[in-house]
Structures are given as structure tokens and as C-alpha cells.
Protein backbone atom coordinates (compact mmCIF):
# COMPACT_ATOMS: atom_id res chain seq x y z
CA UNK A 1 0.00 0.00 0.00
CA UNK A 2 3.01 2.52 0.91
CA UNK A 3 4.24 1.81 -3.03
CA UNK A 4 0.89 2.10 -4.98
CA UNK A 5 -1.27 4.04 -2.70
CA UNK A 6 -3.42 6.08 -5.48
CA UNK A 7 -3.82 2.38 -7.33
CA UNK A 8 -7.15 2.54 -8.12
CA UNK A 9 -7.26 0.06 -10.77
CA UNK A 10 -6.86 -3.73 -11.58
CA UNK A 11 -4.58 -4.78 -12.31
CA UNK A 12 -2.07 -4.31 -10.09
CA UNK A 13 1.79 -4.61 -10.76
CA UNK A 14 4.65 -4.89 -8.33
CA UNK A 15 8.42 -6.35 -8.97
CA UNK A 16 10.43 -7.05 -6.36
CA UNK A 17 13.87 -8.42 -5.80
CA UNK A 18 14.45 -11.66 -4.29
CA UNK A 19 13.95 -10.39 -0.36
CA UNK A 20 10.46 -8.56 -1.22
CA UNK A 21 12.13 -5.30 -1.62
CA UNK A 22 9.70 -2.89 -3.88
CA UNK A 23 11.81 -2.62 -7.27
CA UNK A 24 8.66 -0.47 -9.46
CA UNK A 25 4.83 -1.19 -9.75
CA UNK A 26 1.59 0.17 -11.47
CA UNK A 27 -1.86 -0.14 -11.83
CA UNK A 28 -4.60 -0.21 -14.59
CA UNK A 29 -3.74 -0.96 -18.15
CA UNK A 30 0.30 -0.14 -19.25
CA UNK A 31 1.36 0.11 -22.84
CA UNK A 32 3.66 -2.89 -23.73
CA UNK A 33 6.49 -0.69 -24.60
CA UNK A 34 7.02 1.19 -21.10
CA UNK A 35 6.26 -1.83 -19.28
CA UNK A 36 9.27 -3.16 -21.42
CA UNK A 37 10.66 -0.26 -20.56
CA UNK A 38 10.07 -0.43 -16.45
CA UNK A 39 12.03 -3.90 -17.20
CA UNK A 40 14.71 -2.99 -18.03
CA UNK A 41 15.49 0.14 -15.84
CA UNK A 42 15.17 -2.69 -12.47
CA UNK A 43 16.92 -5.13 -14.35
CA UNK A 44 20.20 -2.31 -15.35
CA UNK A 45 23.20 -2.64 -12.57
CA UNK A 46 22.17 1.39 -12.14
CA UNK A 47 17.90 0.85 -11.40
């Protein structure tokens, strides 16, 4: 709730790392490309 608290939408997205640590979420319908995009930036040795 603390990560998507104006989520007022299904559905609901959250990726985490391996110890439940919030990485990025969202709610309600995402275009393929920036949830591509969302990917990638918690997947880069920077995100």
C-alpha cells in the first residue's frame, strides 16, 4: 500500500527483488512498450 497508494485500478503490478524489496509497480492498463521499458530500468546494474 506505501508503493501504490493512489492504485485505483486492476490490475495491479509490483516487482520485487528476491527479499520482497519494492523494485517499481503500477496499476490499470500499461502500454507494452514502457512496461518493457520499467524492465529494463530494475533489471540495469544502475535501477
Amino acid at each position: 500500500m506505501a508503493h501504490l497508494a493512489d492504485a485505483m485500478m486492476l490490475p495491479f503490478v509490483m516487482i520485487v527483488d528476491g527479499d520482497g524489496n519494492y523494485l517499481a509497480g503500477s496499476h490499470g492498463a500499461v502500454r507494452p512498450d514502457r512496461f518493457e521499458e520499467t524492465l529494463r530500468e530494475v533489471a540495469s546494474p544502475e535501477g
